[in-house]
Protein backbone atom coordinates (compact mmCIF):
# COMPACT_ATOMS: atom_id res chain seq x y z
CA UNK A 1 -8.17 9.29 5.48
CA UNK A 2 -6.26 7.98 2.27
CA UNK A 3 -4.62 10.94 1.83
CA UNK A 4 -3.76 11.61 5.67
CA UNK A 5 -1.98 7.91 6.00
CA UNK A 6 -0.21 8.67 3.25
CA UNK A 7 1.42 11.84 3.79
CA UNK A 8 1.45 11.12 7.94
CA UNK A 9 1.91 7.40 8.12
CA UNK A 10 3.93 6.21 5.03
CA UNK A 11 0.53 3.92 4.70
CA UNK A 12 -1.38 3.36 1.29
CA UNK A 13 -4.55 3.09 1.06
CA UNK A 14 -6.56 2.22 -1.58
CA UNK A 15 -10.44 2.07 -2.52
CA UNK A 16 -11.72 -0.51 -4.87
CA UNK A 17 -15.32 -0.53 -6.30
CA UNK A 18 -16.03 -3.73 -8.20
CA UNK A 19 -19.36 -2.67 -9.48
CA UNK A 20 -21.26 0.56 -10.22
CA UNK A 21 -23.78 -0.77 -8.37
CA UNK A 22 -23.37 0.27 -4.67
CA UNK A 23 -25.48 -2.28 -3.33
CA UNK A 24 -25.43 -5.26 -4.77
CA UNK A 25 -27.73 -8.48 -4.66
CA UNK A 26 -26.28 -11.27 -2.59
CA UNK A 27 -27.18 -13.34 -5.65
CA UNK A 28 -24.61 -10.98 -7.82
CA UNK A 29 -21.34 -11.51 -5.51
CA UNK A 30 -20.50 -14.78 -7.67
CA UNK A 31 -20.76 -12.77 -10.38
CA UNK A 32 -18.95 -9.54 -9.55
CA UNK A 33 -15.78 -12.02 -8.11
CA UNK A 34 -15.72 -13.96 -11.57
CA UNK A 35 -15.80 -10.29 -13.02
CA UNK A 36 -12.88 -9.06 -10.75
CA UNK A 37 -10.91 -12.23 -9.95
CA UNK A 38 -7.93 -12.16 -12.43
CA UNK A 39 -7.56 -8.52 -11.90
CA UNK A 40 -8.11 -8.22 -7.49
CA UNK A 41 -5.33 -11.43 -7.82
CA UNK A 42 -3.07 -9.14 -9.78
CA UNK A 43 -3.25 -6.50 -7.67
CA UNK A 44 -2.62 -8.89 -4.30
CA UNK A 45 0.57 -10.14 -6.20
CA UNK A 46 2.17 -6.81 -6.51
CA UNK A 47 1.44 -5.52 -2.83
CA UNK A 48 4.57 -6.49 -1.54
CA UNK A 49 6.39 -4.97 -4.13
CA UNK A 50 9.09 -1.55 -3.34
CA UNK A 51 11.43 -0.87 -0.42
CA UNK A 52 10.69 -2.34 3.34
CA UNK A 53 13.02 -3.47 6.09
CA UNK A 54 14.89 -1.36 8.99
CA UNK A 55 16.91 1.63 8.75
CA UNK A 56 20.41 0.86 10.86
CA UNK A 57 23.48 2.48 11.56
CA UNK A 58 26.20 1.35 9.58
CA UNK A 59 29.03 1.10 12.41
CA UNK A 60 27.09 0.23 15.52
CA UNK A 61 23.77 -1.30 13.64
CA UNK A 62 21.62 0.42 16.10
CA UNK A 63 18.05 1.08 14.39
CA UNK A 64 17.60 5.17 13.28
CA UNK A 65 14.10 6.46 14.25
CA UNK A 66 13.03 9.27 12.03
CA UNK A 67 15.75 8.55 9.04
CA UNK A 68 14.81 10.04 5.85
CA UNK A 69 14.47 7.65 2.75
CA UNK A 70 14.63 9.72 -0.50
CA UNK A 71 14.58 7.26 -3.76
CA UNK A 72 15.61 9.39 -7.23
CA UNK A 73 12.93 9.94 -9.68
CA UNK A 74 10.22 9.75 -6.52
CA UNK A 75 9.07 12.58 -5.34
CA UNK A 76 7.55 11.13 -2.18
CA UNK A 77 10.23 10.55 1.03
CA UNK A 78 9.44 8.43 3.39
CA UNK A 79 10.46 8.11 7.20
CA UNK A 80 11.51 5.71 8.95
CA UNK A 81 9.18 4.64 12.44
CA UNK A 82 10.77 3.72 15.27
């Protein structure tokens, strides 16, 4: 599905496993989040950053469904939604 939203619905998905342990002890959770907590944090502070707003028409500022974002250096378009 990861790979799908990305190439389909300009939507990243990620996986995170705290733990090798698959199943852990409800007694471990405090443990595992004072493991992870600096890093998970981190990672929420940087979601937000990279490119997001609406594509418009210069002249007439009418929104562009389907407009074609290329950034140099990325080899990954994106395209605008409606």
């Amino acid at each position: 599905m990861q790979d799908y939203n990305y190439v389909w619905a300009n939507c990243f998905e990620i996986t995170l496993e705290l733990s090798c342990c698959k199943y852990p002890l409800t007694s471990e959770l405090p443990k595992e989040w004072e493991n992870n907590r600096e890093s998970l944090l981190t990672f929420i502070e940087k979601v937000h950053i990279g490119v997001k707003g609406f594509v418009r028409d210069a002249v007439t500022g009418a929104g562009l469904e389907n407009a074609t974002i290329a950034v140099a250096g990325i080899a990954h378009n994106v395209t605008a939604g409606k």
